[in-house]
PDB file of N, CA and C in Angstrom:
ATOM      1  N   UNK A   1       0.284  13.627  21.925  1.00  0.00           N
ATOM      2  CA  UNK A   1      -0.482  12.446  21.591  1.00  0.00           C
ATOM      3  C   UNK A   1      -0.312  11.425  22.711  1.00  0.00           C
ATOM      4  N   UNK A   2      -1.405  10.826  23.293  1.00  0.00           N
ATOM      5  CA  UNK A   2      -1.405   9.983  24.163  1.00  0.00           C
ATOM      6  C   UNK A   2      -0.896   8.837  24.130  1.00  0.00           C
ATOM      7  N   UNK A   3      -0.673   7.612  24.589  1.00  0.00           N
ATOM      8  CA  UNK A   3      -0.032   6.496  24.671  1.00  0.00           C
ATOM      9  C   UNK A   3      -1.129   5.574  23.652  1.00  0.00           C
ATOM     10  N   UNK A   4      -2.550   6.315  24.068  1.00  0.00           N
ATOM     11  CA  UNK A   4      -3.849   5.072  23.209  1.00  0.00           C
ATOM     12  C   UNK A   4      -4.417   5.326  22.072  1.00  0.00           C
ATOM     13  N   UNK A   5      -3.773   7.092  21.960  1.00  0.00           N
ATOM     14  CA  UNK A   5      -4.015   7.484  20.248  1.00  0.00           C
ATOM     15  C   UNK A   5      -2.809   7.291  19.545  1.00  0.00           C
ATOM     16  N   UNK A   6      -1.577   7.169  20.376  1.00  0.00           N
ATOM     17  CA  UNK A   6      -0.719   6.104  19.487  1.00  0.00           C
ATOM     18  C   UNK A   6      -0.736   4.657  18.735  1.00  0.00           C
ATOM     19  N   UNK A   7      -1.140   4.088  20.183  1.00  0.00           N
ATOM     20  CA  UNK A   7      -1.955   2.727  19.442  1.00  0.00           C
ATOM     21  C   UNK A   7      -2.698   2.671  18.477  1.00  0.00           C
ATOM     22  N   UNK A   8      -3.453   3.513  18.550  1.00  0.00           N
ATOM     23  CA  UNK A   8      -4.927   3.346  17.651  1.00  0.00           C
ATOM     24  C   UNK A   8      -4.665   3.792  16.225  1.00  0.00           C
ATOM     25  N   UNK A   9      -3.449   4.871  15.675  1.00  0.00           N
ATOM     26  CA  UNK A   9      -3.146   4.959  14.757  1.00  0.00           C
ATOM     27  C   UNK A   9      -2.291   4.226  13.996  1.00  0.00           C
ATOM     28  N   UNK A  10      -1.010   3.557  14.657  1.00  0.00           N
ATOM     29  CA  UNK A  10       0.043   2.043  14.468  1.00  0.00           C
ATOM     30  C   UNK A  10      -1.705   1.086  14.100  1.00  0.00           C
ATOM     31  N   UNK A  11      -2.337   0.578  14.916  1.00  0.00           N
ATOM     32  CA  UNK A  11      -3.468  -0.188  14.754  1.00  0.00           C
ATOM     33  C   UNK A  11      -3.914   0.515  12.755  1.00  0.00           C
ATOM     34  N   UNK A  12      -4.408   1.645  12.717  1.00  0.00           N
ATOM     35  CA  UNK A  12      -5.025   2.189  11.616  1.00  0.00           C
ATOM     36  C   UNK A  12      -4.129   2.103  10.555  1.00  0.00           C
ATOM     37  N   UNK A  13      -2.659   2.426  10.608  1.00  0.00           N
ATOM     38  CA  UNK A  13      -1.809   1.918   9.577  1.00  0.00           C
ATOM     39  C   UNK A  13      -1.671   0.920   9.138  1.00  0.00           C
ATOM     40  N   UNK A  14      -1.561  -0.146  10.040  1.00  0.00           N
ATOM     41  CA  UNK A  14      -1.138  -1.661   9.752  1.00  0.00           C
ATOM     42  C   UNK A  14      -2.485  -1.993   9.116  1.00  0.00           C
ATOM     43  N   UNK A  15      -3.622  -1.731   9.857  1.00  0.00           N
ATOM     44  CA  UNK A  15      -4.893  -2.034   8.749  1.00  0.00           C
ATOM     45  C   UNK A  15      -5.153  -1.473   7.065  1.00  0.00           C
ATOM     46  N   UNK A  16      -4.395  -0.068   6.657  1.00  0.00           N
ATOM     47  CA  UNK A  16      -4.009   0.161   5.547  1.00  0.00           C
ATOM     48  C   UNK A  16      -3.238  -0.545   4.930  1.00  0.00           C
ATOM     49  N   UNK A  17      -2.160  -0.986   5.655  1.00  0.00           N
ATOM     50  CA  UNK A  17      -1.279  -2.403   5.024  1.00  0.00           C
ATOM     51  C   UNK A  17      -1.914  -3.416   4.546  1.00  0.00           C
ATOM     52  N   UNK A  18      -2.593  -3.533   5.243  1.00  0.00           N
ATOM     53  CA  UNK A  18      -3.416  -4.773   5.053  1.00  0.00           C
ATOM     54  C   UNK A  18      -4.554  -5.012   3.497  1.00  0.00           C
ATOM     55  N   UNK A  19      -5.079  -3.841   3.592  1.00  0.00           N
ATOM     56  CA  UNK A  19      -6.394  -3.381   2.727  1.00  0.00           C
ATOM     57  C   UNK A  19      -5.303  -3.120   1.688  1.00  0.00           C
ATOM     58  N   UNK A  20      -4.212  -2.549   1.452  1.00  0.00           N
ATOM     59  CA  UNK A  20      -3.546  -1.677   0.489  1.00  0.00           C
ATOM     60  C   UNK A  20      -3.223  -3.590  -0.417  1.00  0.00           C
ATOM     61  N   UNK A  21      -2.655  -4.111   0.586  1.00  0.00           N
ATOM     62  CA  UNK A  21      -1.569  -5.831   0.128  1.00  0.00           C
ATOM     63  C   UNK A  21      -3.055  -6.455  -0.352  1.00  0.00           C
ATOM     64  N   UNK A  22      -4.094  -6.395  -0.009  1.00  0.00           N
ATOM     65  CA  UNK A  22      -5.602  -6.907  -0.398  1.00  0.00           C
ATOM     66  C   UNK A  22      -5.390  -6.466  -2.302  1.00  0.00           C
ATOM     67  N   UNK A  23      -5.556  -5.212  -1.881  1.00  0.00           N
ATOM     68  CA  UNK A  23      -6.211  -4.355  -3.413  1.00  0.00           C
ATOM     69  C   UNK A  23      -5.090  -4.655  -4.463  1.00  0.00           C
ATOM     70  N   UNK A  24      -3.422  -4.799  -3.629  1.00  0.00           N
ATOM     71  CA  UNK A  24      -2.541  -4.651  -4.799  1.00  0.00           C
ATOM     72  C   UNK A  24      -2.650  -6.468  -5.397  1.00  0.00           C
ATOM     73  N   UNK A  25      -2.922  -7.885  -5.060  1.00  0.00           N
ATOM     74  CA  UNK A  25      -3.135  -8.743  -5.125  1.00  0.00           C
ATOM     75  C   UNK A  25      -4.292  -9.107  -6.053  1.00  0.00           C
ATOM     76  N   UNK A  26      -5.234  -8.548  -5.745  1.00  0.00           N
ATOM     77  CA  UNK A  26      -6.382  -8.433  -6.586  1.00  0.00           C
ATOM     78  C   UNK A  26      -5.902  -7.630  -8.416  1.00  0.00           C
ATOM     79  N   UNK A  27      -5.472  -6.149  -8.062  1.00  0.00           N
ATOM     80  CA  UNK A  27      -4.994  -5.870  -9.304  1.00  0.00           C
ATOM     81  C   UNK A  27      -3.459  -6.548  -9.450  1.00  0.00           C
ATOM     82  N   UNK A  28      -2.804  -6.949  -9.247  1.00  0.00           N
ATOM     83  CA  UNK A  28      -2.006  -8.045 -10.283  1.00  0.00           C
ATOM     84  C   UNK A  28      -2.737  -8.968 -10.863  1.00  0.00           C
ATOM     85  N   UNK A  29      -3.336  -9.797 -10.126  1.00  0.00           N
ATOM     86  CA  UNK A  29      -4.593 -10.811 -10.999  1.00  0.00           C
ATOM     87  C   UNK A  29      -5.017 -10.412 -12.323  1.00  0.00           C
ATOM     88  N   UNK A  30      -5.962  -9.462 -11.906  1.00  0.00           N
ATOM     89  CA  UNK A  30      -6.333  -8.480 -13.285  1.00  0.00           C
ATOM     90  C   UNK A  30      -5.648  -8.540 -14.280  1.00  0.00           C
ATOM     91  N   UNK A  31      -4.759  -7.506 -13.898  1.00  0.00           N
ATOM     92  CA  UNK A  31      -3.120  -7.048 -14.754  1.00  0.00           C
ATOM     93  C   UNK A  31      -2.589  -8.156 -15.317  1.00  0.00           C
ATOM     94  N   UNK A  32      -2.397  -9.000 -14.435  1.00  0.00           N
ATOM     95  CA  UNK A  32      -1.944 -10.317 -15.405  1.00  0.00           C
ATOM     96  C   UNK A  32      -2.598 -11.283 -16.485  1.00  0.00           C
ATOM     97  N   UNK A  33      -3.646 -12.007 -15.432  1.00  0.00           N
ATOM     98  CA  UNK A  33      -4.079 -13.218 -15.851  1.00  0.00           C
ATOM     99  C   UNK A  33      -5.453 -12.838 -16.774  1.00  0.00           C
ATOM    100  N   UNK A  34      -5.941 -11.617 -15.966  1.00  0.00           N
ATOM    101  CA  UNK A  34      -6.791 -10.894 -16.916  1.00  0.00           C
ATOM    102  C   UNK A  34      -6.827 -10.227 -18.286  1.00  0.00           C
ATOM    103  N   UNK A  35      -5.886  -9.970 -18.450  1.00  0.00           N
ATOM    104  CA  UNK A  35      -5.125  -8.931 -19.446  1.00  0.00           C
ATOM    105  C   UNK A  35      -4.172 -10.354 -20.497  1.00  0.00           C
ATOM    106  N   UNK A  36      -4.053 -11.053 -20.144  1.00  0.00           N
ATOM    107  CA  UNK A  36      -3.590 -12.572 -20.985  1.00  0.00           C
ATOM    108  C   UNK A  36      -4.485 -12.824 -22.038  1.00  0.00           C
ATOM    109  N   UNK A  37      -5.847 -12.656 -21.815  1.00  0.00           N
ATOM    110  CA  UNK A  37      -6.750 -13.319 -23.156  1.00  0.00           C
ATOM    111  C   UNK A  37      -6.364 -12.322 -24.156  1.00  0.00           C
ATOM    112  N   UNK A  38      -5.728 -11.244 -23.790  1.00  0.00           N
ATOM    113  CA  UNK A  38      -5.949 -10.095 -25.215  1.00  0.00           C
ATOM    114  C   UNK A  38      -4.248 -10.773 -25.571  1.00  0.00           C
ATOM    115  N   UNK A  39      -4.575 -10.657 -27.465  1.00  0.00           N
ATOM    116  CA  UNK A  39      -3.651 -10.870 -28.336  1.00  0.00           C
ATOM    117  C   UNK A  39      -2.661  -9.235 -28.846  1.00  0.00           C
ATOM    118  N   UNK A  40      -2.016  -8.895 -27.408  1.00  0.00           N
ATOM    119  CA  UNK A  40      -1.546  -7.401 -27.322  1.00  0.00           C
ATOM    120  C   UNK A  40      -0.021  -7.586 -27.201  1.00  0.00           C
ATOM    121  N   UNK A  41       1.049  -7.297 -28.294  1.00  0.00           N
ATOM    122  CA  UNK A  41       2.349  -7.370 -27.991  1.00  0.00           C
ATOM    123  C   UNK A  41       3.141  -5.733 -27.754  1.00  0.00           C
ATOM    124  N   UNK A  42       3.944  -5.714 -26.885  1.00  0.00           N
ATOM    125  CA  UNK A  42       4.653  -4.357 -26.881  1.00  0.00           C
ATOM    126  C   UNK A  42       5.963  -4.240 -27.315  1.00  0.00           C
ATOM    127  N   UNK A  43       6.361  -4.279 -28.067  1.00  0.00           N
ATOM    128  CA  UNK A  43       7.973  -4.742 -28.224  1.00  0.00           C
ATOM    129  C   UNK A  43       8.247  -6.249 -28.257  1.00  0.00           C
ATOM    130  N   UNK A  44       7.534  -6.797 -28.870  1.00  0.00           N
ATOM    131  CA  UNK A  44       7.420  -8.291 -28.881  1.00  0.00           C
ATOM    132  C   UNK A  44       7.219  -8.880 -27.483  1.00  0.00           C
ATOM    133  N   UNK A  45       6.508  -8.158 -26.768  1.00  0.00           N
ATOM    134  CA  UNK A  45       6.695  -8.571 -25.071  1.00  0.00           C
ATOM    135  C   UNK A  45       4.784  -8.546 -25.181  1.00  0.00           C
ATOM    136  N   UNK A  46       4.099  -9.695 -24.544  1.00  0.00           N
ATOM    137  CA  UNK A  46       2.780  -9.751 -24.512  1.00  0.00           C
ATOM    138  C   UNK A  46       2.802  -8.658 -23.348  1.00  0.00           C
ATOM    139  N   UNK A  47       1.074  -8.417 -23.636  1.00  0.00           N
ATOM    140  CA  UNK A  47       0.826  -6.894 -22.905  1.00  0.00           C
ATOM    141  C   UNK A  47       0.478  -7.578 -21.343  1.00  0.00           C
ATOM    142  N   UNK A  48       0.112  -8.831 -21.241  1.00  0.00           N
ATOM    143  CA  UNK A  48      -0.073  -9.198 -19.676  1.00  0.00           C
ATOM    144  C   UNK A  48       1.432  -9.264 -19.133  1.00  0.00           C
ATOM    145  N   UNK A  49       2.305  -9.401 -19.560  1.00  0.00           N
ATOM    146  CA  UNK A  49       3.946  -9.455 -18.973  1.00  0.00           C
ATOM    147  C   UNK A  49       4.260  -7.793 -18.183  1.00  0.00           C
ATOM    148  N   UNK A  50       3.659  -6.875 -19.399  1.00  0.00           N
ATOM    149  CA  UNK A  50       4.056  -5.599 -18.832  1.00  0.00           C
ATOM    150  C   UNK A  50       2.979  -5.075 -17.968  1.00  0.00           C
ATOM    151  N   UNK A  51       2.051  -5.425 -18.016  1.00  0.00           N
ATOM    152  CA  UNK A  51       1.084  -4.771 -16.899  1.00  0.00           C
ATOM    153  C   UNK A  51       0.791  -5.606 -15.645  1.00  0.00           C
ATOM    154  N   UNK A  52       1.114  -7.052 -15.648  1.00  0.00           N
ATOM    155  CA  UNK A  52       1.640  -7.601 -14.175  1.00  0.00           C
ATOM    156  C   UNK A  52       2.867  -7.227 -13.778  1.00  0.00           C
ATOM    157  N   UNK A  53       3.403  -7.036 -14.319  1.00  0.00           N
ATOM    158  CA  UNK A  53       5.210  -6.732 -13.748  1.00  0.00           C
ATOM    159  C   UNK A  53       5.117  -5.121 -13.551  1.00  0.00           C
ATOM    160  N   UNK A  54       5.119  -4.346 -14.851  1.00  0.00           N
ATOM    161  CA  UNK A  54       5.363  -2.942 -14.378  1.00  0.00           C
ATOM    162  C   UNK A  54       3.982  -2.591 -13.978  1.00  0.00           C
ATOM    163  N   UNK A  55       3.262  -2.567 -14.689  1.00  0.00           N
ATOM    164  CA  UNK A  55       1.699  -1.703 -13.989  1.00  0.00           C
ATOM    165  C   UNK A  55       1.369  -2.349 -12.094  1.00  0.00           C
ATOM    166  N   UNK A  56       1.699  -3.402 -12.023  1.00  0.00           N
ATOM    167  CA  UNK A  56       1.889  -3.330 -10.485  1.00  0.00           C
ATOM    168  C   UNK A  56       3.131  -2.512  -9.445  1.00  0.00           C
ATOM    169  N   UNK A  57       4.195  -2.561  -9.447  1.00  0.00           N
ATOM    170  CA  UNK A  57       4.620  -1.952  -9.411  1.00  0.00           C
ATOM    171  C   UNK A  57       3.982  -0.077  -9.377  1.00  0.00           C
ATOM    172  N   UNK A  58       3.996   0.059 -10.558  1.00  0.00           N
ATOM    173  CA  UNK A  58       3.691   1.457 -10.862  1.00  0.00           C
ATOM    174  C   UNK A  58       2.252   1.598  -9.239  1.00  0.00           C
ATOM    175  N   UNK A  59       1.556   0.770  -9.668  1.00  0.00           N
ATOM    176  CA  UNK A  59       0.453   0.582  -8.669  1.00  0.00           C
ATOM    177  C   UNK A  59       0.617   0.475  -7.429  1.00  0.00           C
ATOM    178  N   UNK A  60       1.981  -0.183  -6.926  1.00  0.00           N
ATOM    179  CA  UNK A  60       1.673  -0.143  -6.099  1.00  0.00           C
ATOM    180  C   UNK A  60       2.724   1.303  -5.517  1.00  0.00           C
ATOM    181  N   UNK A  61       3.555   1.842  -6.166  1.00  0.00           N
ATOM    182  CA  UNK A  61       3.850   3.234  -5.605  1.00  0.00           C
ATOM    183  C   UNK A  61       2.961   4.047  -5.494  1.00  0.00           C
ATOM    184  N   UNK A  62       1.789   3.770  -6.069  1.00  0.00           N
ATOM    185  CA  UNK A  62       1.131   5.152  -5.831  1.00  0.00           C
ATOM    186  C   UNK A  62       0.198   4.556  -4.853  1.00  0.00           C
ATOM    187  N   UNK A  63       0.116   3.564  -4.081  1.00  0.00           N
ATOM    188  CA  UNK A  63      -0.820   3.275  -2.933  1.00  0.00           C
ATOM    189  C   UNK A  63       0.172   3.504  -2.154  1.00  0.00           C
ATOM    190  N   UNK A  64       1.183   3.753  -2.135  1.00  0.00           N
ATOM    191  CA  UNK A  64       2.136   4.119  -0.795  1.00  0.00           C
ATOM    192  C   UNK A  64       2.020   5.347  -0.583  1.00  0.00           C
ATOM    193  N   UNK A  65       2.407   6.319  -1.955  1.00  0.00           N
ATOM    194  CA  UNK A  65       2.446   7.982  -2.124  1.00  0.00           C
ATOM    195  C   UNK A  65       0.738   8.096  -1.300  1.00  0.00           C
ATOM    196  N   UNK A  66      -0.211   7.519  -1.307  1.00  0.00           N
ATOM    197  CA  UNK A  66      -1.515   8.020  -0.935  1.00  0.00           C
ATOM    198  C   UNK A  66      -1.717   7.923  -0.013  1.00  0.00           C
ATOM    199  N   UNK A  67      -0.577   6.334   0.746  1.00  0.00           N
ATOM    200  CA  UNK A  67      -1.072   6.412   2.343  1.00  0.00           C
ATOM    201  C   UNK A  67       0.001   6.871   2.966  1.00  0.00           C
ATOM    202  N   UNK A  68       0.877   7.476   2.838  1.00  0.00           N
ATOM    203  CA  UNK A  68       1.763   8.304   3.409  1.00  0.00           C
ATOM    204  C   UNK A  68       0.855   9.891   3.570  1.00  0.00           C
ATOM    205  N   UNK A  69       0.410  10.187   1.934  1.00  0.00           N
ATOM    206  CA  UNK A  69       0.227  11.520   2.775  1.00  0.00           C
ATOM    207  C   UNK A  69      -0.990  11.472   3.578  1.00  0.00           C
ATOM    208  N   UNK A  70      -2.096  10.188   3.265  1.00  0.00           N
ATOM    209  CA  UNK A  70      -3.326  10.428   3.939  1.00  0.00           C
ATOM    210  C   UNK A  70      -3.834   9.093   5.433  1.00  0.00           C
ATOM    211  N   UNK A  71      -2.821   8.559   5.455  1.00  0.00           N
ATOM    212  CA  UNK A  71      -2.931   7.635   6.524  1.00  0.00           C
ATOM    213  C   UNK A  71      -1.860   7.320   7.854  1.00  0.00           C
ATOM    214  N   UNK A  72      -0.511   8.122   7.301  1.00  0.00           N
ATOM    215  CA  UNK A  72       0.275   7.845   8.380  1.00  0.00           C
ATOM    216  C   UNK A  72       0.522   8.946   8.602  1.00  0.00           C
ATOM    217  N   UNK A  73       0.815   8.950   9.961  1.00  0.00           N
ATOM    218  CA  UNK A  73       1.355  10.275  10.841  1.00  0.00           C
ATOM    219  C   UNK A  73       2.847   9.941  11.301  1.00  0.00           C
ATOM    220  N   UNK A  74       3.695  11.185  11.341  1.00  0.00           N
ATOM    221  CA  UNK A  74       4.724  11.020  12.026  1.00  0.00           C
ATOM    222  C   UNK A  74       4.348  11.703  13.699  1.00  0.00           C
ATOM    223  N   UNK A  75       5.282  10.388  14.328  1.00  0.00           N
ATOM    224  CA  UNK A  75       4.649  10.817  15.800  1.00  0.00           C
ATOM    225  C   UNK A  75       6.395  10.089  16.442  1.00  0.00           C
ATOM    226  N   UNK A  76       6.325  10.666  17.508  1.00  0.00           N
ATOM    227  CA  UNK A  76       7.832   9.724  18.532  1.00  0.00           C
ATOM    228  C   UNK A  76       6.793   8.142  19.142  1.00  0.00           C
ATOM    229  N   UNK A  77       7.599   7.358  19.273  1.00  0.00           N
ATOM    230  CA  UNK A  77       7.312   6.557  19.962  1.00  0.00           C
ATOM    231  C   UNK A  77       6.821   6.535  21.229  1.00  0.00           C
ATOM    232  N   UNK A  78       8.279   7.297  22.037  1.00  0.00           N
ATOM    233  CA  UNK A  78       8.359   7.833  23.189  1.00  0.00           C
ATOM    234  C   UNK A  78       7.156   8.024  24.004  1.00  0.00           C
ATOM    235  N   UNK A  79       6.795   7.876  25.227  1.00  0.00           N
ATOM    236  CA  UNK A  79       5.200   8.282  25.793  1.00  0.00           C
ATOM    237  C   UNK A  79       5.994   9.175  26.999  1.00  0.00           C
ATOM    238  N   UNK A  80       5.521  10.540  25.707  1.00  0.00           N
ATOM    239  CA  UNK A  80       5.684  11.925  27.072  1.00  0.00           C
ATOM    240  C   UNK A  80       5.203  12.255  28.038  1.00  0.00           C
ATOM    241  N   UNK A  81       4.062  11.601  27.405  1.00  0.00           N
ATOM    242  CA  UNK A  81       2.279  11.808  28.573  1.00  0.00           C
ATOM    243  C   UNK A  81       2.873  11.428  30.028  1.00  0.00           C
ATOM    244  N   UNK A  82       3.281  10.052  29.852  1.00  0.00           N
ATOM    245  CA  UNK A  82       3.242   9.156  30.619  1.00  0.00           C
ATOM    246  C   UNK A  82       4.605   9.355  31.867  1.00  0.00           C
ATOM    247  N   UNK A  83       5.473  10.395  31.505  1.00  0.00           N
ATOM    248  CA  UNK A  83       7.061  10.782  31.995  1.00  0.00           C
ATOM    249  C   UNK A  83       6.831  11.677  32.624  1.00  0.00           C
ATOM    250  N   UNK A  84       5.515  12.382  32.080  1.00  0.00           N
ATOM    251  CA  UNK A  84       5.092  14.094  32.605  1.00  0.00           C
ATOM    252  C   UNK A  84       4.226  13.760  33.926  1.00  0.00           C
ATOM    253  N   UNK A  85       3.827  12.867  33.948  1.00  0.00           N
ATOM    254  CA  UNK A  85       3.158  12.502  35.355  1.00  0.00           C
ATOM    255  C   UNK A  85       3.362  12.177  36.914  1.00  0.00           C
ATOM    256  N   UNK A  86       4.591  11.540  36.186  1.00  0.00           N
ATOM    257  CA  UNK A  86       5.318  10.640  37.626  1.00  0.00           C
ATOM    258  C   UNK A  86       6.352  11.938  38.075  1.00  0.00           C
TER     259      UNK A  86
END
């Protein structure tokens, strides 16, 4: 892997960071403040307490599990390209 398809994928991850911290922000909102008008208790615990707290959470492990296997690559830092030349 080259020195600029390294970049470009660090670049493509951090933009998944980005989009992933977007989507998980948006669903806490939901989860929370959304999920507040309903008259829903779980154990005497209102149902917006457990689905902002744990259902994010839960949410947001599985946006990690998805961009691990489908957005990040393991690669060296190292630029071999670039050692193999000189």
């Amino acid at each position: 892997m080259k020195l600029k398809d390294k970049y470009r994928q660090i670049k493509k991850e951090a933009g998944a960071c980005v989009i992933a911290l977007v989507v998980l922000i948006v669903f806490w909102a939901i989860a929370g403040f959304g999920v507040s008008r309903l008259d829903i208790t779980v154990y005497h615990t209102p149902l917006w307490a457990i689905t902002g707290c744990i259902g994010t959470w839960v949410f947001s492990i599985i946006m990690v599990v998805w961009m691990v296997k489908k957005v990040f690559k393991d690669f060296d830092l190292d630029d071999e390209d670039e050692s193999d030349e000189r």
